[in-house]
N, C-alpha and C. Protein backbone atom coordinates (compact mmCIF):
# COMPACT_ATOMS: atom_id res chain seq x y z
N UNK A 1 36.52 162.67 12.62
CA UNK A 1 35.80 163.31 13.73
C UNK A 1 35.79 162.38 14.94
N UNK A 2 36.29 162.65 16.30
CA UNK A 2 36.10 162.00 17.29
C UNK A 2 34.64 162.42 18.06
N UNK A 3 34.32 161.03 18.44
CA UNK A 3 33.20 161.19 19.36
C UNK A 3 33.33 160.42 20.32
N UNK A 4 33.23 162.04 21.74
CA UNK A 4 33.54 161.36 22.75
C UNK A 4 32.06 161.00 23.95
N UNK A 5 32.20 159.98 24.72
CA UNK A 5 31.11 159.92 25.55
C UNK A 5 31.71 159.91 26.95
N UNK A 6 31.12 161.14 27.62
CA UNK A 6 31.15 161.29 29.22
C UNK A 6 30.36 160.33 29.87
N UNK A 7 30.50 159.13 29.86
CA UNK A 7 29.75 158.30 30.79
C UNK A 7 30.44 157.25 30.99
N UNK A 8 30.12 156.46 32.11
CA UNK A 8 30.67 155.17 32.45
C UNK A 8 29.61 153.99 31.87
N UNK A 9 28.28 154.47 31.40
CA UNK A 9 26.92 153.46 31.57
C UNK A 9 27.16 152.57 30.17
N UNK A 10 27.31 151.10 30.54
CA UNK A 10 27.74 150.40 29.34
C UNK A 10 25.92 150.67 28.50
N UNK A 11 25.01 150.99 29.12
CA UNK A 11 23.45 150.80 28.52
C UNK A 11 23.87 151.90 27.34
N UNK A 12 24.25 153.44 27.63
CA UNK A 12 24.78 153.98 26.67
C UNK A 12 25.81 154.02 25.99
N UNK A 13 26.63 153.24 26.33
CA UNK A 13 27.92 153.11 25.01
C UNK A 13 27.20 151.95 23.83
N UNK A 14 26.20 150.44 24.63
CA UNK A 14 25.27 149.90 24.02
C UNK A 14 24.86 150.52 22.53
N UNK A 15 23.65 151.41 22.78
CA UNK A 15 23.11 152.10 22.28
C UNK A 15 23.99 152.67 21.19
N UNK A 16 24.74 153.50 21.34
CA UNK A 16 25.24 154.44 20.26
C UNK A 16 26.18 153.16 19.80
N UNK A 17 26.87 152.20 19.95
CA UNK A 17 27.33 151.08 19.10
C UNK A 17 26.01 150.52 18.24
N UNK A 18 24.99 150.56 18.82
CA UNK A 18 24.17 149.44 17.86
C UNK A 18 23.99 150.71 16.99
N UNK A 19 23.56 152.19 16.89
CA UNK A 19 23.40 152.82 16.16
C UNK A 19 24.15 153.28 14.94
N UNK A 20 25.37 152.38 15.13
CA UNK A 20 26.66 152.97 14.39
C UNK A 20 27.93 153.32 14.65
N UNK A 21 27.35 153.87 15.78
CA UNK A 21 28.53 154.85 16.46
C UNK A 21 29.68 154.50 17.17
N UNK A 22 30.64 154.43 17.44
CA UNK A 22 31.88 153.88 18.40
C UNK A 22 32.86 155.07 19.25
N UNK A 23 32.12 155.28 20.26
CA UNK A 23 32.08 156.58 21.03
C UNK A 23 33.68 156.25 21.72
N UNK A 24 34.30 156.95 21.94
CA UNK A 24 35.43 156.66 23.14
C UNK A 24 35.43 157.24 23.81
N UNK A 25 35.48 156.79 24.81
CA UNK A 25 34.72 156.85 26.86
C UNK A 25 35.76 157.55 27.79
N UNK A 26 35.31 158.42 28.04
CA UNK A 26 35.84 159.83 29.09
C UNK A 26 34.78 159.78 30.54
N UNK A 27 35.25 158.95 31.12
CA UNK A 27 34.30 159.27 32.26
C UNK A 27 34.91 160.47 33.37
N UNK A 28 33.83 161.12 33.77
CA UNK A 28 33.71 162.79 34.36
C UNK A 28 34.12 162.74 35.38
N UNK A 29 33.54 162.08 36.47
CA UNK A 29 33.70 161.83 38.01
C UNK A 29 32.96 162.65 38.27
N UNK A 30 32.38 163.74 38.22
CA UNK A 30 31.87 164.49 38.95
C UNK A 30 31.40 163.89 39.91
N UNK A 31 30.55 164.95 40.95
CA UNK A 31 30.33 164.53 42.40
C UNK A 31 28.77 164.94 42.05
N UNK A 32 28.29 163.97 41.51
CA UNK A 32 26.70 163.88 41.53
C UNK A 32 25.83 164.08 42.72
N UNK A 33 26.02 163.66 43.42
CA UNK A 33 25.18 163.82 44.85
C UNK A 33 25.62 165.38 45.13
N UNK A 34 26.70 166.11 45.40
CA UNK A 34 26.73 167.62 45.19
C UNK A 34 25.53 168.54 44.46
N UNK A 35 25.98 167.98 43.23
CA UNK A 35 24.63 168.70 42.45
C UNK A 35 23.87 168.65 42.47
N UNK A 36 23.10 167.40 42.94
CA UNK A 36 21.63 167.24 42.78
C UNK A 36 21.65 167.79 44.45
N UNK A 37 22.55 167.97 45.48
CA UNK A 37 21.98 168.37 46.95
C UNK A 37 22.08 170.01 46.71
N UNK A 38 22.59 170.87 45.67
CA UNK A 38 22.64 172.01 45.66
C UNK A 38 21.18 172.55 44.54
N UNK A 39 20.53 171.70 44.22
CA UNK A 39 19.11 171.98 43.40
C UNK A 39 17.79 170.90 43.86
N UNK A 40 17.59 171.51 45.46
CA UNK A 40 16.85 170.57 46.18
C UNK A 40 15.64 171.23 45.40
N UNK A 41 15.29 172.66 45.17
CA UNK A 41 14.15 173.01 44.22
C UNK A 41 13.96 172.77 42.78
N UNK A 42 15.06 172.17 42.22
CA UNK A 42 14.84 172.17 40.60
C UNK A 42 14.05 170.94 40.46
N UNK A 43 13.36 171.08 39.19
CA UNK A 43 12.72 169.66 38.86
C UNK A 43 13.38 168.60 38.87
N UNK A 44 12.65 167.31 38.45
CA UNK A 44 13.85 166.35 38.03
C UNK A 44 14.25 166.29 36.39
N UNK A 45 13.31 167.47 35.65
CA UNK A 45 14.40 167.11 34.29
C UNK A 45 15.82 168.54 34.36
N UNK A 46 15.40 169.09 35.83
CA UNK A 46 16.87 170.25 35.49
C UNK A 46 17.51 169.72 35.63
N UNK A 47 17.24 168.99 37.35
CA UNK A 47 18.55 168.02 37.84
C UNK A 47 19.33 167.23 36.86
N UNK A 48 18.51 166.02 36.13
CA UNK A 48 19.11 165.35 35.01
C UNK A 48 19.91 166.57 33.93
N UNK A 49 19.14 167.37 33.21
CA UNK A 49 20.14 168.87 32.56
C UNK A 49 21.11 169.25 33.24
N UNK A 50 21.07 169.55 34.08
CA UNK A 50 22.58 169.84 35.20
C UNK A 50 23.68 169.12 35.38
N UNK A 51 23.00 167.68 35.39
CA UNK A 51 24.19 166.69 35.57
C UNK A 51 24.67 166.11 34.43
N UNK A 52 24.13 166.42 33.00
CA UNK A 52 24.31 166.23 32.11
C UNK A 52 25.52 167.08 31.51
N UNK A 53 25.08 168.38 32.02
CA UNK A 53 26.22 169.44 31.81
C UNK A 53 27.80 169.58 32.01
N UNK A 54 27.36 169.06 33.67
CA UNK A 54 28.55 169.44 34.11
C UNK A 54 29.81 167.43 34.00
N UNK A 55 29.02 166.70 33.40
CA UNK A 55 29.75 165.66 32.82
C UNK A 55 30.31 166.26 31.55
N UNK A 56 29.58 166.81 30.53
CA UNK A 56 30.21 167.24 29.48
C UNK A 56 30.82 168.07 29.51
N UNK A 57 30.52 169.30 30.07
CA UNK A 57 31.61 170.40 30.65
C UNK A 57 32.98 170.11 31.20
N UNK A 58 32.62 168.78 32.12
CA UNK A 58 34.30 168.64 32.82
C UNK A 58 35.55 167.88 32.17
N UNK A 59 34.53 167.11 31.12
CA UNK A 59 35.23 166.51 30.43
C UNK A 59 35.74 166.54 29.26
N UNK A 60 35.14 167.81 28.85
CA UNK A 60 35.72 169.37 27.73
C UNK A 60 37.05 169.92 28.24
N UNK A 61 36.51 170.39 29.54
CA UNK A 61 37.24 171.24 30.07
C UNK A 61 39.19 170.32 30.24
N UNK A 62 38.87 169.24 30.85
CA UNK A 62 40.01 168.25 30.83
C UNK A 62 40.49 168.15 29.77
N UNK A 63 40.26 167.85 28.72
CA UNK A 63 41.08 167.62 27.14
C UNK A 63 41.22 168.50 27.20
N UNK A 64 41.09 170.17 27.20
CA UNK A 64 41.57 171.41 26.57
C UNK A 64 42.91 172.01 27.66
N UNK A 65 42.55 171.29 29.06
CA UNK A 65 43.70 171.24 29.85
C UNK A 65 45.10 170.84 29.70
N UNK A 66 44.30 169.45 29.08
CA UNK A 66 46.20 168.85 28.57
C UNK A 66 45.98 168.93 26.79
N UNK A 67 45.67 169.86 26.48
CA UNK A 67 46.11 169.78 25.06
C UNK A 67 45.43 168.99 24.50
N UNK A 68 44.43 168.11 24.91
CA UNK A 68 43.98 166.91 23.51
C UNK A 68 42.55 166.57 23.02
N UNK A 69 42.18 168.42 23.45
CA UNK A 69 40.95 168.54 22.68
C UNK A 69 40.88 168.52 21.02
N UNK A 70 41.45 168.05 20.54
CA UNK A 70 41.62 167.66 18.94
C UNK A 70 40.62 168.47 18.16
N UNK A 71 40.44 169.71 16.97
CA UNK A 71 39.80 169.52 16.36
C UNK A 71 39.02 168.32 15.61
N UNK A 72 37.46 169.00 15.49
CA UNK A 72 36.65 168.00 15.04
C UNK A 72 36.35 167.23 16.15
N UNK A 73 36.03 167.56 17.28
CA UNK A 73 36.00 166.89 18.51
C UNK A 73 34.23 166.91 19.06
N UNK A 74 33.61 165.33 19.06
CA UNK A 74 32.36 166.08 20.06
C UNK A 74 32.05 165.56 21.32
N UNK A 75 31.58 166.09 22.53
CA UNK A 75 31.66 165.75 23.69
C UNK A 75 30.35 165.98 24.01
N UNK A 76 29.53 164.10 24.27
CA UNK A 76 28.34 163.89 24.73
C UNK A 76 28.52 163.76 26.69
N UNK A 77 27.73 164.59 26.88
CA UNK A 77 27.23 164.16 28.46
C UNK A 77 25.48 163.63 28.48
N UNK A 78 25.80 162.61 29.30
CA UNK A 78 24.16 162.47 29.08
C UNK A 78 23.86 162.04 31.21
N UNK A 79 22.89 162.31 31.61
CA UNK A 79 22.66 161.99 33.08
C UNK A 79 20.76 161.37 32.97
N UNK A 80 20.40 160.77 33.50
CA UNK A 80 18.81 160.29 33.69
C UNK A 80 18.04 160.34 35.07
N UNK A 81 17.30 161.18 35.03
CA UNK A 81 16.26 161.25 36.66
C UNK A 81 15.33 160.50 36.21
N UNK A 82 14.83 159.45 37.23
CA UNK A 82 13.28 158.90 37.24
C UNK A 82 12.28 160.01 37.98
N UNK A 83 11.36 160.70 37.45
CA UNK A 83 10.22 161.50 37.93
C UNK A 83 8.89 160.44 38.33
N UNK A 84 8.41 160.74 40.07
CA UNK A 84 7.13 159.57 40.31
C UNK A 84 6.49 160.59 41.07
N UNK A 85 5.40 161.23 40.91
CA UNK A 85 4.80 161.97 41.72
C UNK A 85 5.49 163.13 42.33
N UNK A 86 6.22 163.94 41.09
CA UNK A 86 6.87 164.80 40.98
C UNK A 86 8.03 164.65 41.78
N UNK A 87 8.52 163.87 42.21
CA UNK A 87 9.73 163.94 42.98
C UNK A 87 10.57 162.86 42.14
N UNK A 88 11.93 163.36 42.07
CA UNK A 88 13.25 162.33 41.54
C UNK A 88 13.82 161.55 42.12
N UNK A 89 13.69 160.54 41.17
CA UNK A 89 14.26 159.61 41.75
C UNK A 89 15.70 158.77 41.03
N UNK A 90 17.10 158.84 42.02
CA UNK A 90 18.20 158.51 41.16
C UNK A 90 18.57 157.00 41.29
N UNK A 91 19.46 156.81 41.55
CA UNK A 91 20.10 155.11 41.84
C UNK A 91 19.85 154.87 42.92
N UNK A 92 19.19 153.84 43.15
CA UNK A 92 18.84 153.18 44.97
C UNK A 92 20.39 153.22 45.61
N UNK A 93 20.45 153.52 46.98
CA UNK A 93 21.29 153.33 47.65
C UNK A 93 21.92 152.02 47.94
N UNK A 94 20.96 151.12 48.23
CA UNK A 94 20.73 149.76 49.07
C UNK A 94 19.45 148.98 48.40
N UNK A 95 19.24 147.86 48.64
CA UNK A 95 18.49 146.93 48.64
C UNK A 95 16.78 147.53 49.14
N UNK A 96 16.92 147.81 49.98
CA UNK A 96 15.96 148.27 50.92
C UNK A 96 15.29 149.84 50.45
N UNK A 97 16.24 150.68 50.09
CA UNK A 97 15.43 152.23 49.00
C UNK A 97 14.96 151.42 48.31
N UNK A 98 15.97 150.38 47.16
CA UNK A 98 15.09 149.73 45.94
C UNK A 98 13.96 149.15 46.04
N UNK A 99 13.92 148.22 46.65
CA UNK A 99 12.43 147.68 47.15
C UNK A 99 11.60 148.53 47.39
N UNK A 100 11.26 149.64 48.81
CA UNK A 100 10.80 150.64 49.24
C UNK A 100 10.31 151.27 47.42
N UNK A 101 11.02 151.46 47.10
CA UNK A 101 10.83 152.54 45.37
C UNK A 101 9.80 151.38 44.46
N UNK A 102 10.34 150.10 44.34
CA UNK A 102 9.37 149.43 43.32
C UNK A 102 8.14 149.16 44.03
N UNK A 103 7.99 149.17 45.33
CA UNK A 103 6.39 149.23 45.81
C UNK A 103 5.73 150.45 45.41
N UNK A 104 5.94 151.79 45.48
CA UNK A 104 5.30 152.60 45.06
C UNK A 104 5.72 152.89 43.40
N UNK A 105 5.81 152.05 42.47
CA UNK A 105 6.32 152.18 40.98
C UNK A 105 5.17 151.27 40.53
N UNK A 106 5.25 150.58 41.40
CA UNK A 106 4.25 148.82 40.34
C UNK A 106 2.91 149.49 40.00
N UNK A 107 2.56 149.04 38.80
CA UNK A 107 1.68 149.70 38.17
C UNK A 107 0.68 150.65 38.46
N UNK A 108 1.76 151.42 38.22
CA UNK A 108 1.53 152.98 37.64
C UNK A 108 2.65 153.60 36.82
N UNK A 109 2.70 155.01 36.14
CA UNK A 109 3.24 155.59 35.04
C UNK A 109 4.68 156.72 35.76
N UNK A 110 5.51 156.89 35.88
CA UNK A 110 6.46 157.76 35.87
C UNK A 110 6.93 158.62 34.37
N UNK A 111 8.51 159.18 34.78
CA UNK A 111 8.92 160.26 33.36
C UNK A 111 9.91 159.57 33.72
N UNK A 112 10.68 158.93 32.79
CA UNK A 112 12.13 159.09 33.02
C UNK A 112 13.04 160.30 31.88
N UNK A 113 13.01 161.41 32.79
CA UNK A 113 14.06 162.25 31.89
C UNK A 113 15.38 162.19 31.96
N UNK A 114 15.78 162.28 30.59
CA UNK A 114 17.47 162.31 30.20
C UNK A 114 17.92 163.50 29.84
N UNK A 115 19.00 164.30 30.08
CA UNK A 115 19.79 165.57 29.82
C UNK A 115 20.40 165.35 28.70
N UNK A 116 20.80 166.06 27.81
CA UNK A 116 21.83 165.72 26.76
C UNK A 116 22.79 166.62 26.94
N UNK A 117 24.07 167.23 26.83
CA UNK A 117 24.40 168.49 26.69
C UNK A 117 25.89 167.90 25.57
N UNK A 118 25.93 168.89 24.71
CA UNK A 118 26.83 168.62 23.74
C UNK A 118 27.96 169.55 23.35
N UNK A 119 29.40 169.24 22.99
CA UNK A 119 30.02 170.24 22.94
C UNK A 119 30.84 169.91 21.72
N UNK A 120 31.14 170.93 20.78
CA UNK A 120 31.81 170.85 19.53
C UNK A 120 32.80 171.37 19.65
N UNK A 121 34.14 171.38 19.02
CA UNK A 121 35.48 171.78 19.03
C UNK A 121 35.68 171.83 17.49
N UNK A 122 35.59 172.92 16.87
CA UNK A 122 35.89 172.71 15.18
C UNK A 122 36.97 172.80 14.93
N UNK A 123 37.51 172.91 13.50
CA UNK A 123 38.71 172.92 12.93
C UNK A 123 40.03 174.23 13.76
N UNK A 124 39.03 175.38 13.96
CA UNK A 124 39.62 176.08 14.10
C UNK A 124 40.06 176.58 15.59
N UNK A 125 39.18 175.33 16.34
CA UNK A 125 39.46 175.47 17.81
C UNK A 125 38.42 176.04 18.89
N UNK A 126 37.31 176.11 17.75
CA UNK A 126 36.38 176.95 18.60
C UNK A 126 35.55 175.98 18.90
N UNK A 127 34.64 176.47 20.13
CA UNK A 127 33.37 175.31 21.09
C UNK A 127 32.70 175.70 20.93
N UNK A 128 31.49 175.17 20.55
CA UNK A 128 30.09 175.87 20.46
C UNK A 128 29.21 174.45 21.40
N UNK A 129 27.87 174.70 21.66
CA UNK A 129 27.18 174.08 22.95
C UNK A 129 25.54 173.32 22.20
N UNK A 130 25.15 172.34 22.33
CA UNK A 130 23.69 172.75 22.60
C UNK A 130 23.51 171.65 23.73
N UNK A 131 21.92 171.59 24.28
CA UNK A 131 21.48 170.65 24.74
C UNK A 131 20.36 170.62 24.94
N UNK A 132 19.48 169.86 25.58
CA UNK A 132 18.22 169.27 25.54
C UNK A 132 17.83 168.09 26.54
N UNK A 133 16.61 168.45 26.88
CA UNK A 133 16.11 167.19 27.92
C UNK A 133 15.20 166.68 27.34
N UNK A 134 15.34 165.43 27.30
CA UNK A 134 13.84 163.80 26.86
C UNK A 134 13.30 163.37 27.82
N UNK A 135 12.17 163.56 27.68
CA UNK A 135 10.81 163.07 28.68
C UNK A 135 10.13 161.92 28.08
N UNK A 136 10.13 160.66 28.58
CA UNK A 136 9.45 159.35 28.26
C UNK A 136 8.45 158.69 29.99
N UNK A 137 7.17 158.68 28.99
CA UNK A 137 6.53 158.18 30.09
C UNK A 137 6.56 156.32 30.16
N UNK A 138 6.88 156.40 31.77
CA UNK A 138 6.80 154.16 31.56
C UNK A 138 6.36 153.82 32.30
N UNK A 139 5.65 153.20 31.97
CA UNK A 139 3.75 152.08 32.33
C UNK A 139 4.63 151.03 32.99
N UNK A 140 4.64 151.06 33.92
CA UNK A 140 5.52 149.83 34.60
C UNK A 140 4.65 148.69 35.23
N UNK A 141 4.65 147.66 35.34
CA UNK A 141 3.40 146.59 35.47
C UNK A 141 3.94 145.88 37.16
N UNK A 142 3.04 145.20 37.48
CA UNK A 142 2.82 144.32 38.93
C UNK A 142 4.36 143.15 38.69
N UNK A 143 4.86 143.35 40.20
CA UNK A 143 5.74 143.03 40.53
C UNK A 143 5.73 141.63 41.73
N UNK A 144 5.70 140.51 41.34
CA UNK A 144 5.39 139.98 42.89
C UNK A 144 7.08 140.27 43.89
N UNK A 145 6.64 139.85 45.51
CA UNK A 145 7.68 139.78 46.28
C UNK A 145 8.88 139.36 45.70
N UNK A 146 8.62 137.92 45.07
CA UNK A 146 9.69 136.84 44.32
C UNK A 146 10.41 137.35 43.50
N UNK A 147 9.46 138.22 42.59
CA UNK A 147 10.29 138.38 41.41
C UNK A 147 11.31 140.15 41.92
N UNK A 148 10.59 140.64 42.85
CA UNK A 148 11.37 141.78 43.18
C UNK A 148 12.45 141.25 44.38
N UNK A 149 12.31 140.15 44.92
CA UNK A 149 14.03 139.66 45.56
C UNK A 149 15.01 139.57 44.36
N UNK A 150 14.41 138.98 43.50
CA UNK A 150 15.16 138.15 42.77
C UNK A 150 15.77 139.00 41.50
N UNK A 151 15.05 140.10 41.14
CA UNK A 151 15.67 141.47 40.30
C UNK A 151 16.94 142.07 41.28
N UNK A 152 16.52 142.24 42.78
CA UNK A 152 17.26 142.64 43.55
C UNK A 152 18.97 141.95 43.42
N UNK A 153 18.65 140.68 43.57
CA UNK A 153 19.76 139.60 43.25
C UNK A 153 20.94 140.11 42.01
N UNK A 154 19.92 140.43 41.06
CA UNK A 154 20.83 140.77 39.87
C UNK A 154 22.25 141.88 39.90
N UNK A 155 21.71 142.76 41.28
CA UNK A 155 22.58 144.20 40.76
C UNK A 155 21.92 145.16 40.12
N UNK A 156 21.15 144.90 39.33
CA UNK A 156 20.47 145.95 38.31
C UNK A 156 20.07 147.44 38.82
N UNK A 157 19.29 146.85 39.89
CA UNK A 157 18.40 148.34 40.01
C UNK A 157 19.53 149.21 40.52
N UNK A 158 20.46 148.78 41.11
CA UNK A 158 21.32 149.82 41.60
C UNK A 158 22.35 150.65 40.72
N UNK A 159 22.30 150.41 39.77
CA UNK A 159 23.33 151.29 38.70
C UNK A 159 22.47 151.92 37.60
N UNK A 160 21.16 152.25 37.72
CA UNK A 160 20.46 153.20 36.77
C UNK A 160 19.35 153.74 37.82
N UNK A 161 19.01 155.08 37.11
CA UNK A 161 17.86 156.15 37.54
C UNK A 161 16.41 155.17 37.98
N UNK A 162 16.16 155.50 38.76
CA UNK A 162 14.76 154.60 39.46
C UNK A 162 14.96 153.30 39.55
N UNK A 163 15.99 152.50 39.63
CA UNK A 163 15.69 151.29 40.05
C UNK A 163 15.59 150.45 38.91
N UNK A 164 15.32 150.32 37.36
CA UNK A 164 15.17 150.07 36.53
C UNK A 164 15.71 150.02 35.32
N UNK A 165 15.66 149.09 34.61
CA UNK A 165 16.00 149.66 33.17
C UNK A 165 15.24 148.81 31.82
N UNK A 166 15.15 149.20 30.71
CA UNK A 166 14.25 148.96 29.67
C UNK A 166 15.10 147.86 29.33
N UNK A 167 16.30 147.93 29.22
CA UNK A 167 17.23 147.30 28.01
C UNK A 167 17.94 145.63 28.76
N UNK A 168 17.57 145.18 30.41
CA UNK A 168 17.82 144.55 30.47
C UNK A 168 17.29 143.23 31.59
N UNK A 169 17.48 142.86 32.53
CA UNK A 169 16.21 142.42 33.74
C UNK A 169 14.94 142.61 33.83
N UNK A 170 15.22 143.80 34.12
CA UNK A 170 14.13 144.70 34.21
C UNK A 170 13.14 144.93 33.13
N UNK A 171 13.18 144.62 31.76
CA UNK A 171 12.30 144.93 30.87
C UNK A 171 11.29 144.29 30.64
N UNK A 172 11.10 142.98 31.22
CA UNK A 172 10.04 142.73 31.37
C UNK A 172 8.93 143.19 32.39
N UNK A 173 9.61 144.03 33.76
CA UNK A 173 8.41 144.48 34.34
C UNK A 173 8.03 145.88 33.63
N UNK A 174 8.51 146.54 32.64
CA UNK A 174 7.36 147.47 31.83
C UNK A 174 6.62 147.04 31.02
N UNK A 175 5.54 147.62 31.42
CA UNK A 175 4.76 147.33 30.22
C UNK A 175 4.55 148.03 29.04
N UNK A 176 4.60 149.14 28.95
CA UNK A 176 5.15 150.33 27.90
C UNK A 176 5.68 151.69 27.92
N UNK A 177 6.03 152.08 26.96
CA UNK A 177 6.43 153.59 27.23
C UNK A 177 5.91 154.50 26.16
N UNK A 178 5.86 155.50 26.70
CA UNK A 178 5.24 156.45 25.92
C UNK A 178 6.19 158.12 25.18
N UNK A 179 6.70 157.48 24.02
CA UNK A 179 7.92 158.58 23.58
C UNK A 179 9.14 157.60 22.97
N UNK A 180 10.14 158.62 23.26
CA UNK A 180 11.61 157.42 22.83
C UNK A 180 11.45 156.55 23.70
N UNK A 181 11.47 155.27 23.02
CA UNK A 181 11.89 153.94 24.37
C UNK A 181 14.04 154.23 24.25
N UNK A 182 14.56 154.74 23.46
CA UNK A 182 16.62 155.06 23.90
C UNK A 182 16.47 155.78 24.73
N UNK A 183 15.46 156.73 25.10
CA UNK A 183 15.58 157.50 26.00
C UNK A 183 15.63 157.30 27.58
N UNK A 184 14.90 155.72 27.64
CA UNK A 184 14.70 155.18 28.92
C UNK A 184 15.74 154.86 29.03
N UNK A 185 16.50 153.76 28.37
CA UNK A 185 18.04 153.21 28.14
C UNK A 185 18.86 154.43 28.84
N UNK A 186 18.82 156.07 28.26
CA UNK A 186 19.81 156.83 29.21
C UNK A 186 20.68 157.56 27.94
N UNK A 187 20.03 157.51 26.96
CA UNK A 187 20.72 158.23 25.76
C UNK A 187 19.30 158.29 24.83
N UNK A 188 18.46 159.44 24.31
CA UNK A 188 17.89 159.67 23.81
C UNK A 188 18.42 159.94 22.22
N UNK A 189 18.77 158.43 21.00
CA UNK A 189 19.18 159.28 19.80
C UNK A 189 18.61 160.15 19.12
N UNK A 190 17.23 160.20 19.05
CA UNK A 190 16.64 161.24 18.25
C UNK A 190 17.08 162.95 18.53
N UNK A 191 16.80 162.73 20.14
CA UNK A 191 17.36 163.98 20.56
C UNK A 191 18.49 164.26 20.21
N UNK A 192 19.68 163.23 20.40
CA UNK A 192 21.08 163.62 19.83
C UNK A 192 21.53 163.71 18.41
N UNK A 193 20.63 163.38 17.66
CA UNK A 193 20.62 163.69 16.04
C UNK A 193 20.57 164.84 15.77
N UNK A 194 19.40 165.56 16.52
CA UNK A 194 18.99 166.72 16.88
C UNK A 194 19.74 167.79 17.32
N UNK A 195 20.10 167.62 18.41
CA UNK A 195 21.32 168.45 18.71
C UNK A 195 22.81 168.39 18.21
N UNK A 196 23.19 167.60 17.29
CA UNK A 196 24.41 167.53 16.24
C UNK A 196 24.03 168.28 15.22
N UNK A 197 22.74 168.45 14.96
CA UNK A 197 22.33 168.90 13.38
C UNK A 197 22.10 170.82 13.52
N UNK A 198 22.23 171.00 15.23
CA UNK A 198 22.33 172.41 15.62
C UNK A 198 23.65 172.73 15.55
N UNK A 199 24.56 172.10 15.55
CA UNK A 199 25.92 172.32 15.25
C UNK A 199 26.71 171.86 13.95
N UNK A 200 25.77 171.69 12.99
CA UNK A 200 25.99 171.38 11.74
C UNK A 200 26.38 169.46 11.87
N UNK A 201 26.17 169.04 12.44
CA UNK A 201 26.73 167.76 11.94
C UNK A 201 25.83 166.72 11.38
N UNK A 202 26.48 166.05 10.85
CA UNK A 202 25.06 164.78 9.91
C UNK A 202 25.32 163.87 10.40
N UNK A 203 24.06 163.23 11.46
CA UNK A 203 24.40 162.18 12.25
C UNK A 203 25.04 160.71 11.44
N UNK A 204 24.54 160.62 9.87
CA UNK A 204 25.22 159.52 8.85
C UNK A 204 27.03 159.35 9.18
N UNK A 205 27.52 161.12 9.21
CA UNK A 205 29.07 160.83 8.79
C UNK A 205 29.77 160.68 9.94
N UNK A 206 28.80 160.41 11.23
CA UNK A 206 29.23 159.83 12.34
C UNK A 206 29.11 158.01 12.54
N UNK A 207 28.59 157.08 11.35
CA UNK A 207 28.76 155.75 11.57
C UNK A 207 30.23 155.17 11.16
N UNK A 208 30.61 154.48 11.86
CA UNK A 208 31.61 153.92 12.01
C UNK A 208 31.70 152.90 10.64
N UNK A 209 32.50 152.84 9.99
CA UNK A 209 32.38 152.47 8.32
C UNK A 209 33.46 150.83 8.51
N UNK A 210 34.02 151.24 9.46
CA UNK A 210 34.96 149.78 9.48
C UNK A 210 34.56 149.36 10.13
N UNK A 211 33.12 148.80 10.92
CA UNK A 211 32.32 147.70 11.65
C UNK A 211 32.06 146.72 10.42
């Protein structure tokens, strides 16, 4: 059984390696800023569902283009919105959004939701779908000036949803979360156990046996 992952985010290829898994990486391209500017009314867990979709969708759609959608095939998309006072929040632009964003973050609670959307290819060639959005609340703690130049320094905040992330720099300014903490990371496994087991699969006969 191949398992493929629509993403570029090493935080989620991370993840599903430490879980077992050894995903091989199809990144989508889609034009993210498109989608999220064509659902200025959707929440931020559609937006994240949407962009979750149309990563896994395009990158379905591509293998079945050139032939190498392989039976036994599954195709994870996963996308992450930070939710702060009901409005979403994606990857800082610049230095200056990021900063601007961790002044109004420092202690207090956001959602970071993740999309899942999943696609199966069975023996016989057929696709079947599910998906699902994860909602995790994170208690994020006091930030001085220093230490928010100096996160800045890293790169970090600019390649994940809100400015942040659990799994690396950044994990020391949360102080907790409330739900899946994989889910903050940008891949919710429980959820994706979940949605394999709607398409018959047993997340076990997906670990990689020659690690």
């Amino acid at each position: 059984m191949q398992f493929i992952l629509a993403s570029a985010s090493p935080a989620r290829l991370a993840t599903l390696t430490s879980a077992g898994i050894t995903p091989v990486i199809q990144v989508s391209n889609v034009d993210e800023e498109t989608i999220e500017a064509s659902m200025s009314s959707a929440t931020p867990g559609e937006i994240a569902q949407a962009l979750a979709q149309a990563k896994c969708e395009t990158v379905t759609e591509k293998l079945a283009q050139k032939h190498e959608l392989a039976p036994n095939t599954i195709v994870v998309g996963c996308d992450s919105v930070f939710e702060l006072d009901g409005k979403p929040y994606g990857k800082p632009a610049n230095a200056q959004v990021a900063k601007e964003r961790w002044k109004l973050m420092r202690n207090t609670t956001g959602t970071l939701h993740t999309g899942h959307y999943v696609t199966f290819t069975n023996e016989a060639g057929t696709t079947t779908t599910a998906h699902a959005t994860a909602s995790t609340d994170v208690h994020l703690g006091e930030l001085t000036e220093t230490e928010m130049d100096a996160y800045l320094q890293t790169g970090e905040p600019f390649a994940v949803a809100g400015g942040f992330t659990l799994d690396g720099f950044g994990g020391a300014f949360v102080k907790g979360v409330t739900g899946d903490p994989s889910n903050v990371v940008g891949i919710s496994l429980p959820t994706l156990r979940t949605l394999l087991m709607q398409l018959g699969i047993t997340w076990t006969d997906l670990w990689d046996q020659t690690r």
